[in-house]
N, C-alpha and C. Protein backbone atom coordinates (compact mmCIF):
# COMPACT_ATOMS: atom_id res chain seq x y z
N UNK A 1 -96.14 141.63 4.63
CA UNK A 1 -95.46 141.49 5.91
C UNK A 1 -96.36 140.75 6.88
N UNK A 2 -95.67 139.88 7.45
CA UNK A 2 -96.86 139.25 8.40
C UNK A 2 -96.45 139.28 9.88
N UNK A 3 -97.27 139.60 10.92
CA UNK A 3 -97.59 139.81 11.95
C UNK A 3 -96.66 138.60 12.48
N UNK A 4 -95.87 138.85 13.92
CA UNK A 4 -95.23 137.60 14.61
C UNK A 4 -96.41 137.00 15.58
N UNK A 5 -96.67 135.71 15.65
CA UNK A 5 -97.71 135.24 16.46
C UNK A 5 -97.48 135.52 17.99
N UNK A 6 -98.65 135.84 18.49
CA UNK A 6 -98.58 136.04 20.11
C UNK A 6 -98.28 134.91 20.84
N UNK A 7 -97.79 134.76 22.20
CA UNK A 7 -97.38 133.70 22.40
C UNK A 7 -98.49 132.65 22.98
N UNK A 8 -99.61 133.19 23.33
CA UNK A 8 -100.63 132.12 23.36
C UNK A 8 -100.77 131.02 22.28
N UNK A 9 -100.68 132.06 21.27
CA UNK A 9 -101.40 131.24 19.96
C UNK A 9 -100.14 130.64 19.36
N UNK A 10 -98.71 130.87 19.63
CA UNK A 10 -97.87 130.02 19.73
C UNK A 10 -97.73 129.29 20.30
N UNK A 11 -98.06 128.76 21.90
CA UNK A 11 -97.96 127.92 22.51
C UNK A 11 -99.29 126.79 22.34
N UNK A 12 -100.25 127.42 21.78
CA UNK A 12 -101.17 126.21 21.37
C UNK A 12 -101.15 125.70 20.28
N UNK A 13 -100.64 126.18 19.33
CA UNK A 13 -100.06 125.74 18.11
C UNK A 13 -98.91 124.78 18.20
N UNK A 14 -97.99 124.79 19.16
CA UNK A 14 -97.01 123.44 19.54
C UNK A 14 -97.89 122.57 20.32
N UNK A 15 -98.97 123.35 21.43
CA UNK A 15 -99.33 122.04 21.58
C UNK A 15 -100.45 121.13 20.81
N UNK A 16 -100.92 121.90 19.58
CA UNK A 16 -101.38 121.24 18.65
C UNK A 16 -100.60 119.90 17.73
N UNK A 17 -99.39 120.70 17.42
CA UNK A 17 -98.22 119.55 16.76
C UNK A 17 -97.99 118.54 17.69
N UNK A 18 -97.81 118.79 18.97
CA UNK A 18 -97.58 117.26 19.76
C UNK A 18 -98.19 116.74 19.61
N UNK A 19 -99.60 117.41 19.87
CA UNK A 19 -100.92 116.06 19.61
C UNK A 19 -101.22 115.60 18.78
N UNK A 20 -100.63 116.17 17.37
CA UNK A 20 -100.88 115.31 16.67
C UNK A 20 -99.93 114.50 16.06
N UNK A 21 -98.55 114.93 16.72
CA UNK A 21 -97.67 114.02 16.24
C UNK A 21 -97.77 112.74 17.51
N UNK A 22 -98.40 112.96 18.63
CA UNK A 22 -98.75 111.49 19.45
C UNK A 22 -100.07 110.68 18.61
N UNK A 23 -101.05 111.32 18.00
CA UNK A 23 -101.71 110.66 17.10
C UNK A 23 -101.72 110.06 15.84
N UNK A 24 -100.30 110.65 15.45
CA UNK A 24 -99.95 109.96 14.58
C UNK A 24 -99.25 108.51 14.95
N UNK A 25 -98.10 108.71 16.16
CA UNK A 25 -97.84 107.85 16.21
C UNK A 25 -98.61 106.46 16.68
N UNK A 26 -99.62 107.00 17.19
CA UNK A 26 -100.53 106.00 17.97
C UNK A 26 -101.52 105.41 17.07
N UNK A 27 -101.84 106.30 15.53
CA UNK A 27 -103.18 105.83 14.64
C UNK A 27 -102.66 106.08 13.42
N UNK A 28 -101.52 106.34 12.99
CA UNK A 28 -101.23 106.22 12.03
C UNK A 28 -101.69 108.13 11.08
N UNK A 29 -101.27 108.37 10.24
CA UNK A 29 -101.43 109.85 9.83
C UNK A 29 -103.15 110.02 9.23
N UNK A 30 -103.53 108.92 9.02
CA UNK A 30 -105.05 108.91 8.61
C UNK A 30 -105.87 109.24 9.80
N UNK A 31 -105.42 109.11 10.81
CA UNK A 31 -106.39 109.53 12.13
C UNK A 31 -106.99 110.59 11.71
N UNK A 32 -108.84 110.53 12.33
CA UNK A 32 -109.57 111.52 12.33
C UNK A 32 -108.98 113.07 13.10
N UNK A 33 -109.21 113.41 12.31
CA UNK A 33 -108.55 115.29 12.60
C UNK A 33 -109.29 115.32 14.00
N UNK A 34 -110.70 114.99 14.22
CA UNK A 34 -111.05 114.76 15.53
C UNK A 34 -110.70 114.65 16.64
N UNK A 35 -109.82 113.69 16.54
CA UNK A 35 -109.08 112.65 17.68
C UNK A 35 -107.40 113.62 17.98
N UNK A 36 -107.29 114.46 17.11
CA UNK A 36 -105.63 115.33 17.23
C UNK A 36 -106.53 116.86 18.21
N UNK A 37 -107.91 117.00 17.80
CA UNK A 37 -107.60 118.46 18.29
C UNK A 37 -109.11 117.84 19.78
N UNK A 38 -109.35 116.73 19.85
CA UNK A 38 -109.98 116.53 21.22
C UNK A 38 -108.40 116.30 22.08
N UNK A 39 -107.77 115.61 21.51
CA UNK A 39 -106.17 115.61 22.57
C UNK A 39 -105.45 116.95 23.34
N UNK A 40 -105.27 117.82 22.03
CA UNK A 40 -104.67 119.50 22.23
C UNK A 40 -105.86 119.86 22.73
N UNK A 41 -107.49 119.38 22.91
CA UNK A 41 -107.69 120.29 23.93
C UNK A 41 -108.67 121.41 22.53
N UNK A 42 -108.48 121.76 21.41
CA UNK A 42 -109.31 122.41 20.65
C UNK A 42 -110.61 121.77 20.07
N UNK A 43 -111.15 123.27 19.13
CA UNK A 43 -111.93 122.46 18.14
C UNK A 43 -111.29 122.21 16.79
N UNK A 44 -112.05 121.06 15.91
CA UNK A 44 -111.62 120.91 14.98
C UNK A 44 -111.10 121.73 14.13
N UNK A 45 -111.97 123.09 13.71
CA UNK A 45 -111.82 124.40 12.95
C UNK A 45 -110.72 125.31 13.09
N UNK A 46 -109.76 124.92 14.88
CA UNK A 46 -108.88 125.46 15.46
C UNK A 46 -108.14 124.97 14.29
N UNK A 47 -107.55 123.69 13.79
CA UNK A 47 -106.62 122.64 13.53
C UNK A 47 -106.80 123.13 12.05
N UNK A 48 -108.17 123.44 11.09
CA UNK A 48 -107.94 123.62 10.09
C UNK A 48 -107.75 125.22 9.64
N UNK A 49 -107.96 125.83 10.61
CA UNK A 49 -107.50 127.47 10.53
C UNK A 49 -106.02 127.61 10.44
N UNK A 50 -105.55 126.71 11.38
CA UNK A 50 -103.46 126.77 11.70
C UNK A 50 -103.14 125.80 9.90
N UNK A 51 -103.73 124.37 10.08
CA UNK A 51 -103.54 123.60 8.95
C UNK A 51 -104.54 123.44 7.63
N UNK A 52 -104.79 124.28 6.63
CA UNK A 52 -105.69 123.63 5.73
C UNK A 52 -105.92 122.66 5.24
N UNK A 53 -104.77 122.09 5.28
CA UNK A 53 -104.93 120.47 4.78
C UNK A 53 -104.22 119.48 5.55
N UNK A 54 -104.68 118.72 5.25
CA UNK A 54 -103.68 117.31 6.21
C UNK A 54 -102.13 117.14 5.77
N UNK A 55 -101.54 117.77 4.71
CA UNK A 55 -100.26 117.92 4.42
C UNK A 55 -99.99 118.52 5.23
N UNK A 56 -100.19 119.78 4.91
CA UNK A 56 -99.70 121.09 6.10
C UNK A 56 -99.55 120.66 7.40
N UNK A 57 -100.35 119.86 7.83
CA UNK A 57 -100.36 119.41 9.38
C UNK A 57 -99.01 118.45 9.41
N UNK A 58 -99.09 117.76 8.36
CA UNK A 58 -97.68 116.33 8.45
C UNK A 58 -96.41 117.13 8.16
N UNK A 59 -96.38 118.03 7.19
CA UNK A 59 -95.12 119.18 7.10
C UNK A 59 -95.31 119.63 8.44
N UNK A 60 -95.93 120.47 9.08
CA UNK A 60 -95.82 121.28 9.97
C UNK A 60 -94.97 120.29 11.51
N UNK A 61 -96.02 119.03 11.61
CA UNK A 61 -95.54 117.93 12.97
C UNK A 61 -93.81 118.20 12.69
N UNK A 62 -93.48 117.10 11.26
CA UNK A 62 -92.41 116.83 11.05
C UNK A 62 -91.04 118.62 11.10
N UNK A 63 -91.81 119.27 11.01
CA UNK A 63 -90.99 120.65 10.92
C UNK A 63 -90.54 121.07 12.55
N UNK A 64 -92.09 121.01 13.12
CA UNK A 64 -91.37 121.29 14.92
C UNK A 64 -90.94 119.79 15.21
N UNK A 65 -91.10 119.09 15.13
CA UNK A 65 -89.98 118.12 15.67
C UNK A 65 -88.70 118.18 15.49
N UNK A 66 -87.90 118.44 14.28
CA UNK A 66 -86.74 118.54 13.85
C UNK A 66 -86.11 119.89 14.62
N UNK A 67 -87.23 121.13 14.70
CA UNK A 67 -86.96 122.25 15.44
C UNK A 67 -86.29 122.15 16.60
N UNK A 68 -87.29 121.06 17.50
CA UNK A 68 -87.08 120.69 19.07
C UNK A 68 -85.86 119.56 19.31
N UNK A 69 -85.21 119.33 18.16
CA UNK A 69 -84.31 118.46 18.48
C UNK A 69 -82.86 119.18 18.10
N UNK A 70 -82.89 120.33 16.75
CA UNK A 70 -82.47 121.36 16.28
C UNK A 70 -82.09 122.24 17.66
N UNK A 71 -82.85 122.65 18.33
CA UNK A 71 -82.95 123.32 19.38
C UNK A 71 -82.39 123.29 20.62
N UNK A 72 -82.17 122.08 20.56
CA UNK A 72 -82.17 120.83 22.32
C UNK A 72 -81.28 121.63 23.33
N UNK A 73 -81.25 122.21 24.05
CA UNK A 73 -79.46 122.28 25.02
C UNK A 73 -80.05 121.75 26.78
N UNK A 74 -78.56 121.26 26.85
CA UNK A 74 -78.76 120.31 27.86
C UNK A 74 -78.07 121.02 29.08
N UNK A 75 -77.89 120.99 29.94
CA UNK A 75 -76.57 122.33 31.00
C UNK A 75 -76.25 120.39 31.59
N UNK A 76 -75.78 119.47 30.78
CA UNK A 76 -75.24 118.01 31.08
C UNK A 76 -73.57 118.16 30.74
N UNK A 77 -72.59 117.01 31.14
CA UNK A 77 -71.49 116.82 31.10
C UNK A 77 -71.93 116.46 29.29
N UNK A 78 -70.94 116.47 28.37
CA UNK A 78 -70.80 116.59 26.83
C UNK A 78 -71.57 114.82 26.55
N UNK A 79 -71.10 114.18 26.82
CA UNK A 79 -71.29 112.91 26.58
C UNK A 79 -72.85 112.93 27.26
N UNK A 80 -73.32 113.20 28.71
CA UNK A 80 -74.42 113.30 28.88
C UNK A 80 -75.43 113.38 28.01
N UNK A 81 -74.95 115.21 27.53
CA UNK A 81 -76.07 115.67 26.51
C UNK A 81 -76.04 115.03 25.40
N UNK A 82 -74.92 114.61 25.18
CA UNK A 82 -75.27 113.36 23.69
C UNK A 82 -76.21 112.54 24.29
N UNK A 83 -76.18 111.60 24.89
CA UNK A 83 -76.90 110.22 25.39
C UNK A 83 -78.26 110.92 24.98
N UNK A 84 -78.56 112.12 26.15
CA UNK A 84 -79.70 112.88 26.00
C UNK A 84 -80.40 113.07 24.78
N UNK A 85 -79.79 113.15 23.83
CA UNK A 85 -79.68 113.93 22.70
C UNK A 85 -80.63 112.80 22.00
N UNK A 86 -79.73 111.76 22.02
CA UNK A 86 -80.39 110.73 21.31
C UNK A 86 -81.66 109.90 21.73
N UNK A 87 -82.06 110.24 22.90
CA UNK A 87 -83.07 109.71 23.58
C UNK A 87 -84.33 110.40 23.12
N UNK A 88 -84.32 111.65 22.95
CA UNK A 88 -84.71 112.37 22.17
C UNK A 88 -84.86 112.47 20.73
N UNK A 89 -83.99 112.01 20.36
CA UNK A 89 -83.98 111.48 18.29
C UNK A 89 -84.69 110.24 18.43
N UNK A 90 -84.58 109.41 19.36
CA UNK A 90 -85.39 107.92 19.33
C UNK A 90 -87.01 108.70 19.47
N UNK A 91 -87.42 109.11 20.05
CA UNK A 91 -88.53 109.62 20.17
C UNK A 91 -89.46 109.97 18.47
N UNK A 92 -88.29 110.93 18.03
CA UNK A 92 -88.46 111.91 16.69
C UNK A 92 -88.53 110.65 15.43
N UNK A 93 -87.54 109.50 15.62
CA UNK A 93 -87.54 108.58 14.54
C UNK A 93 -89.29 107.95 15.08
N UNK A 94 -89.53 107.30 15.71
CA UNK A 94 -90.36 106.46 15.88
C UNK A 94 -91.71 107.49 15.33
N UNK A 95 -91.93 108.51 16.20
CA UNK A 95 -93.02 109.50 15.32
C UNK A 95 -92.72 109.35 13.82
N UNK A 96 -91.66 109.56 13.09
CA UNK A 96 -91.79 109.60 11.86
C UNK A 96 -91.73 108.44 11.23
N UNK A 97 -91.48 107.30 11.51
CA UNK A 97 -92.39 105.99 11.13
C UNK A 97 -93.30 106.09 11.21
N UNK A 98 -94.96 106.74 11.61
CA UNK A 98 -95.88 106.97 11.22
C UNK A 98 -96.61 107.82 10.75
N UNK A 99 -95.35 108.69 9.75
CA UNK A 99 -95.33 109.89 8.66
C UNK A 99 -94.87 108.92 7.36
N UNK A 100 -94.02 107.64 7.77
CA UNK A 100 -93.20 107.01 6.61
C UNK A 100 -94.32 107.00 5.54
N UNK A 101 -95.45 106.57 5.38
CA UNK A 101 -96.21 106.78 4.29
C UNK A 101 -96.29 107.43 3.07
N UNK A 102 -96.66 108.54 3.84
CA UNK A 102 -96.71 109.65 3.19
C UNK A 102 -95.63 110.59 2.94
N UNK A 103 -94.65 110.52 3.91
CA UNK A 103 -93.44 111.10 3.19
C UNK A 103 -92.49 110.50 1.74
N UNK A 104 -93.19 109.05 1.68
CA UNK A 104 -91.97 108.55 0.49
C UNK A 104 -93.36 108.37 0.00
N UNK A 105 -94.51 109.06 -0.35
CA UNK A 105 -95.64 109.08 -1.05
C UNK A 105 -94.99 110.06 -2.48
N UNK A 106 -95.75 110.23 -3.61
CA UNK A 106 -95.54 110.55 -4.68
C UNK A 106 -95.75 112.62 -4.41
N UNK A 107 -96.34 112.99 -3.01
CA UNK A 107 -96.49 114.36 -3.65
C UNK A 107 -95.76 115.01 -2.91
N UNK A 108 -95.20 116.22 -4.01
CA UNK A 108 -94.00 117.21 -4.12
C UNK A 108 -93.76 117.56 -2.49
N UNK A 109 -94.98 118.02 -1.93
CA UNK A 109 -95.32 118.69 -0.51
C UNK A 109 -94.02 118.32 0.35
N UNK A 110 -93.81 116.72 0.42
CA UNK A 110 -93.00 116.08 1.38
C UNK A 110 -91.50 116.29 1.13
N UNK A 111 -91.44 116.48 -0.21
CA UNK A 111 -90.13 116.41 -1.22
C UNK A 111 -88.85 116.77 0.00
N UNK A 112 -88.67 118.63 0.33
CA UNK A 112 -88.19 119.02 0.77
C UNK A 112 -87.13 118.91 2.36
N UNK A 113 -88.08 117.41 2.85
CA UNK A 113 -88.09 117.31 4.29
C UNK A 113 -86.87 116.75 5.03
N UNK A 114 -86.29 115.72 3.95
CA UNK A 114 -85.19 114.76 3.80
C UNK A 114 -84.38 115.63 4.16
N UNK A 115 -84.24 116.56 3.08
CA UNK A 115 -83.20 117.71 3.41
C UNK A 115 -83.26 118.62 4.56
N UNK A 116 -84.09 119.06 4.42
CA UNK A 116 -84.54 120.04 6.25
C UNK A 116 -84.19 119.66 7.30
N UNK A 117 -84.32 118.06 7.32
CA UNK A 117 -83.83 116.93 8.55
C UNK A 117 -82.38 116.63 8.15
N UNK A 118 -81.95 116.83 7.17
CA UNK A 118 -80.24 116.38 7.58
C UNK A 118 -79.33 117.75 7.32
N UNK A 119 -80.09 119.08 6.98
CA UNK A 119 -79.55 119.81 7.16
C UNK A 119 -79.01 120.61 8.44
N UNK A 120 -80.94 120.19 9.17
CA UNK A 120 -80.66 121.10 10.70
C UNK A 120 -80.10 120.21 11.52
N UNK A 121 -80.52 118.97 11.78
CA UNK A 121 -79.52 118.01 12.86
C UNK A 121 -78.51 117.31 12.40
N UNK A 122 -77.99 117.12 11.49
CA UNK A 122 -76.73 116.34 11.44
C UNK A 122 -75.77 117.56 11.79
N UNK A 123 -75.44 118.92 11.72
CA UNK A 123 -74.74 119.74 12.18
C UNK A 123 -74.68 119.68 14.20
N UNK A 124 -76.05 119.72 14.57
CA UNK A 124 -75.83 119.62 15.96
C UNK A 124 -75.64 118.35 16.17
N UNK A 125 -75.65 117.18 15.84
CA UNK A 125 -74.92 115.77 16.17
C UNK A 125 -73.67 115.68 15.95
N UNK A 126 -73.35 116.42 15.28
CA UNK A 126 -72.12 116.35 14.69
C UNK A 126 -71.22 117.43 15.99
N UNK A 127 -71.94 118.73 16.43
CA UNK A 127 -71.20 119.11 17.88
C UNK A 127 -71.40 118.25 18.76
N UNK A 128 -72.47 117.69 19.02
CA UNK A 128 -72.48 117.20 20.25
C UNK A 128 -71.68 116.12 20.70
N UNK A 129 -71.23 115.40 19.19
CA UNK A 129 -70.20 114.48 19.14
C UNK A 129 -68.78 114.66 19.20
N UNK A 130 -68.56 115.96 18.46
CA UNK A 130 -67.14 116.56 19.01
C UNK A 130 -66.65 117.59 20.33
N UNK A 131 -67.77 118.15 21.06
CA UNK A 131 -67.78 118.43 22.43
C UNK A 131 -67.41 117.15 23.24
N UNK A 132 -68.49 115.92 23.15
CA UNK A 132 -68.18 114.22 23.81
C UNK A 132 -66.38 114.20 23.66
N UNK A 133 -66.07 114.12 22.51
CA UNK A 133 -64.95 113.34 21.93
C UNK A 133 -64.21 114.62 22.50
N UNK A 134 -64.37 116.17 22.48
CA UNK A 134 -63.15 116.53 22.88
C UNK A 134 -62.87 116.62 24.60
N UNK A 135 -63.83 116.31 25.10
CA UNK A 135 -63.83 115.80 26.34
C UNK A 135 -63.27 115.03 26.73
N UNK A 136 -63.09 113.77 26.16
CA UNK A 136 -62.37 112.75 26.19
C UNK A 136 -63.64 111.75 26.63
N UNK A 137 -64.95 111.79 26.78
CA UNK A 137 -65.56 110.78 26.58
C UNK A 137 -66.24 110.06 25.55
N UNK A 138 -66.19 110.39 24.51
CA UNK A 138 -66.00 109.02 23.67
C UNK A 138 -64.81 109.69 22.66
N UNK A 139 -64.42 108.13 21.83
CA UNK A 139 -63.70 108.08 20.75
C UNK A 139 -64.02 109.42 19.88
N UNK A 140 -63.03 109.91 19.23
CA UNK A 140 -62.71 111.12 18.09
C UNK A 140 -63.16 110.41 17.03
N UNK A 141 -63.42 111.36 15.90
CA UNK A 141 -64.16 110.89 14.47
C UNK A 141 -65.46 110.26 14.01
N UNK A 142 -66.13 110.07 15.20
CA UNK A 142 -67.27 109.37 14.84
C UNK A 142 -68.47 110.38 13.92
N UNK A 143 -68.74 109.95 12.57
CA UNK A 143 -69.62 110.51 11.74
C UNK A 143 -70.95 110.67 12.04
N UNK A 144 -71.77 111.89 12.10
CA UNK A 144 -72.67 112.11 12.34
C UNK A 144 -74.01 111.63 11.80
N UNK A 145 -74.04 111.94 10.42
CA UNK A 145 -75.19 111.16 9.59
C UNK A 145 -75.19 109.87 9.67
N UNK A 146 -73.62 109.02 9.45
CA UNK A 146 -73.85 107.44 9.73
C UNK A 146 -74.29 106.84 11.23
N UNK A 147 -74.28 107.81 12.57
CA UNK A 147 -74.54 107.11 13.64
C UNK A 147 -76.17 107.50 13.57
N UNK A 148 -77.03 108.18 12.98
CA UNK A 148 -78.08 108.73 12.73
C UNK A 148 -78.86 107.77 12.24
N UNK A 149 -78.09 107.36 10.67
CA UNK A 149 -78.67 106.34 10.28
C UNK A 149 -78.25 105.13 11.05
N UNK A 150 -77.57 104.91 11.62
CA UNK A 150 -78.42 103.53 12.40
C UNK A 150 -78.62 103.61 13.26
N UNK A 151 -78.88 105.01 14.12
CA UNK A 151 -80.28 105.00 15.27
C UNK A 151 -81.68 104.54 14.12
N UNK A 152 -81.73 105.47 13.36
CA UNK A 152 -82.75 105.23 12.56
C UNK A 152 -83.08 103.67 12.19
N UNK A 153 -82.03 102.92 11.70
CA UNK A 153 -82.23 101.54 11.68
C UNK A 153 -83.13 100.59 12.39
N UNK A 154 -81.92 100.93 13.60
CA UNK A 154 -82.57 100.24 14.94
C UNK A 154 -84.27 100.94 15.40
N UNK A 155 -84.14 101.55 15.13
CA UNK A 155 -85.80 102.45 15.56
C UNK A 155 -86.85 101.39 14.79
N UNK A 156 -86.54 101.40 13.45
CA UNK A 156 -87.28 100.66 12.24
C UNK A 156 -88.08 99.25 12.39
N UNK A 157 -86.96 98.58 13.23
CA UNK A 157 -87.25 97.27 13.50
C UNK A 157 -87.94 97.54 14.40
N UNK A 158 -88.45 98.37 15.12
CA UNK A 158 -89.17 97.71 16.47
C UNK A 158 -90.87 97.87 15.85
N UNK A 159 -91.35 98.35 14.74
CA UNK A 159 -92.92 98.42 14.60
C UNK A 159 -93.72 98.36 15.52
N UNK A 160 -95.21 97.30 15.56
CA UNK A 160 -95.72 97.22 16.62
C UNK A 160 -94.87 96.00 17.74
N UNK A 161 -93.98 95.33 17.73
CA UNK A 161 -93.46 94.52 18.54
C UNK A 161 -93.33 94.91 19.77
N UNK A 162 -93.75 94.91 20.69
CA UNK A 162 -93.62 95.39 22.30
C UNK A 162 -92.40 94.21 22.96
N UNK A 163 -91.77 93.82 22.40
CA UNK A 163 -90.81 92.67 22.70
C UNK A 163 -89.20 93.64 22.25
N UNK A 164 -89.60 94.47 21.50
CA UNK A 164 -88.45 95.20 20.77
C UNK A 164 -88.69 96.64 21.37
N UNK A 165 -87.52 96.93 22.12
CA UNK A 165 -87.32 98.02 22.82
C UNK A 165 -86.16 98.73 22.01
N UNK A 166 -86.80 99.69 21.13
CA UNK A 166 -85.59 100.42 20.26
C UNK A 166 -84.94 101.28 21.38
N UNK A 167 -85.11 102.10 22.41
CA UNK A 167 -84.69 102.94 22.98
C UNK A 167 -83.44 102.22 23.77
N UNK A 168 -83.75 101.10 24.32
CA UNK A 168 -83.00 100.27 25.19
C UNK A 168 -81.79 100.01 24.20
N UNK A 169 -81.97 99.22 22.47
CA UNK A 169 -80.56 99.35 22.35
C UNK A 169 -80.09 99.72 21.81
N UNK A 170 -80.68 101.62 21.48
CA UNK A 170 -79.79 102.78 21.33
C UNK A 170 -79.12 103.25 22.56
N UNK A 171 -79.55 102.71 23.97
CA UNK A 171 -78.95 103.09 24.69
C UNK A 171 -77.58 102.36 24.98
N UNK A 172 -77.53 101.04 24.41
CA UNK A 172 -76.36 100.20 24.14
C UNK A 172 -75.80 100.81 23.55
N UNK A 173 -76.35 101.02 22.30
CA UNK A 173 -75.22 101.68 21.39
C UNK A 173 -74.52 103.08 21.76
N UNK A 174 -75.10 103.78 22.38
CA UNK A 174 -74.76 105.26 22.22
C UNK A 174 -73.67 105.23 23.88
N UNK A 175 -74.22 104.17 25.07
CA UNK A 175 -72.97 103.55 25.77
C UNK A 175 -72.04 103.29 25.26
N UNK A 176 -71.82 102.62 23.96
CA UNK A 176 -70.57 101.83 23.69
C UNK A 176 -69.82 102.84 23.11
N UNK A 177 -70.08 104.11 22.90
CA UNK A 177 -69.28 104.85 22.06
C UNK A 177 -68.55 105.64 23.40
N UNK A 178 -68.59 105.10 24.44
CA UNK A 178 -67.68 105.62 25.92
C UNK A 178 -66.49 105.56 25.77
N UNK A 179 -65.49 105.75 26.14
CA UNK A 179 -64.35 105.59 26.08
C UNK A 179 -64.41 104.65 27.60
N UNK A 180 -63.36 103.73 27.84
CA UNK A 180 -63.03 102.96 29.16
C UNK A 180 -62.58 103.89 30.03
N UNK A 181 -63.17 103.88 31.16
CA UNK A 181 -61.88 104.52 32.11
C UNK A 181 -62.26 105.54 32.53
């Protein structure tokens, strides 16, 4: 049976995963373990006590991210919290372009994740899209996993290009699904 964590050591433990999911995105998943727990603010030994290995740490990032997007509620008009929603998934894709490595890497560890991620959010995209739609602000039927995958698309293309603003035209896109009027 294991003990529920106190909330200190829960709250530094997320803010361990941010930091190192901003270090990932910023240095790629090879970044010195150094450089994730001078960010959160710990020592190194903090990072390998929570993570023993650098898997555990890339499972763990990729696990609260999906959580915090899993999680999201907005007190916005339906269509709002969509927009919201996705401004927020643009965030979550671009971090995990600098997990892409190692997640379509050969070991088992990552296997599971694909699924974890389209199990827990394609269900809440999929409300947040029929709350929108039964609102009457956007169109009815729009599929959840396919508008996912091409946020994801569009995320893809932007790499290091500072000329390519993925957020800007998911925000086109996720406009155009308005209804007129």
């Amino acid at each position: 049976m294991t003990r529920p964590q106190r909330a200190d050591a829960r709250r530094n433990q997320e803010a361990l995963l941010d930091a190192a999911a901003a270090v990932f995105v910023a240095s790629g998943v090879e970044a010195p373990i150094r450089d994730i727990a001078a960010r959160a603010g710990v020592g190194t030994a903090t990072i390998y006590r929570h993570f023993p290995t650098r898997a555990d740490l890339i499972v763990a990032v990729y696990r609260h991210q999906v959580e915090e997007l899993a999680e999201a509620e907005f007190a916005l008009t339906p269509y709002a919290a969509l927009a919201r929603w996705f401004d927020d998934f643009v965030d979550f894709v671009v971090t995990k372009q600098g997990l892409a490595a190692v997640l379509q890497s050969d070991d088992p560890c990552y296997d599971p994740l694909h699924s974890y991620f389209v199990e827990r959010l394609v269900p809440v995209c999929t409300r947040l899209l029929e709350a929108a739609a039964e609102s009457g602000e956007i169109q009815p039927g729009l599929d959840a996993y396919e508008l996912m995958r091409g946020v994801g698309g569009i995320c893809a293309g932007a790499g290091k290009n500072l000329r390519y603003d993925a957020r800007r035209l998911v925000g086109f896109l996720i406009a155009g699904l308005r209804r007129p009027g």
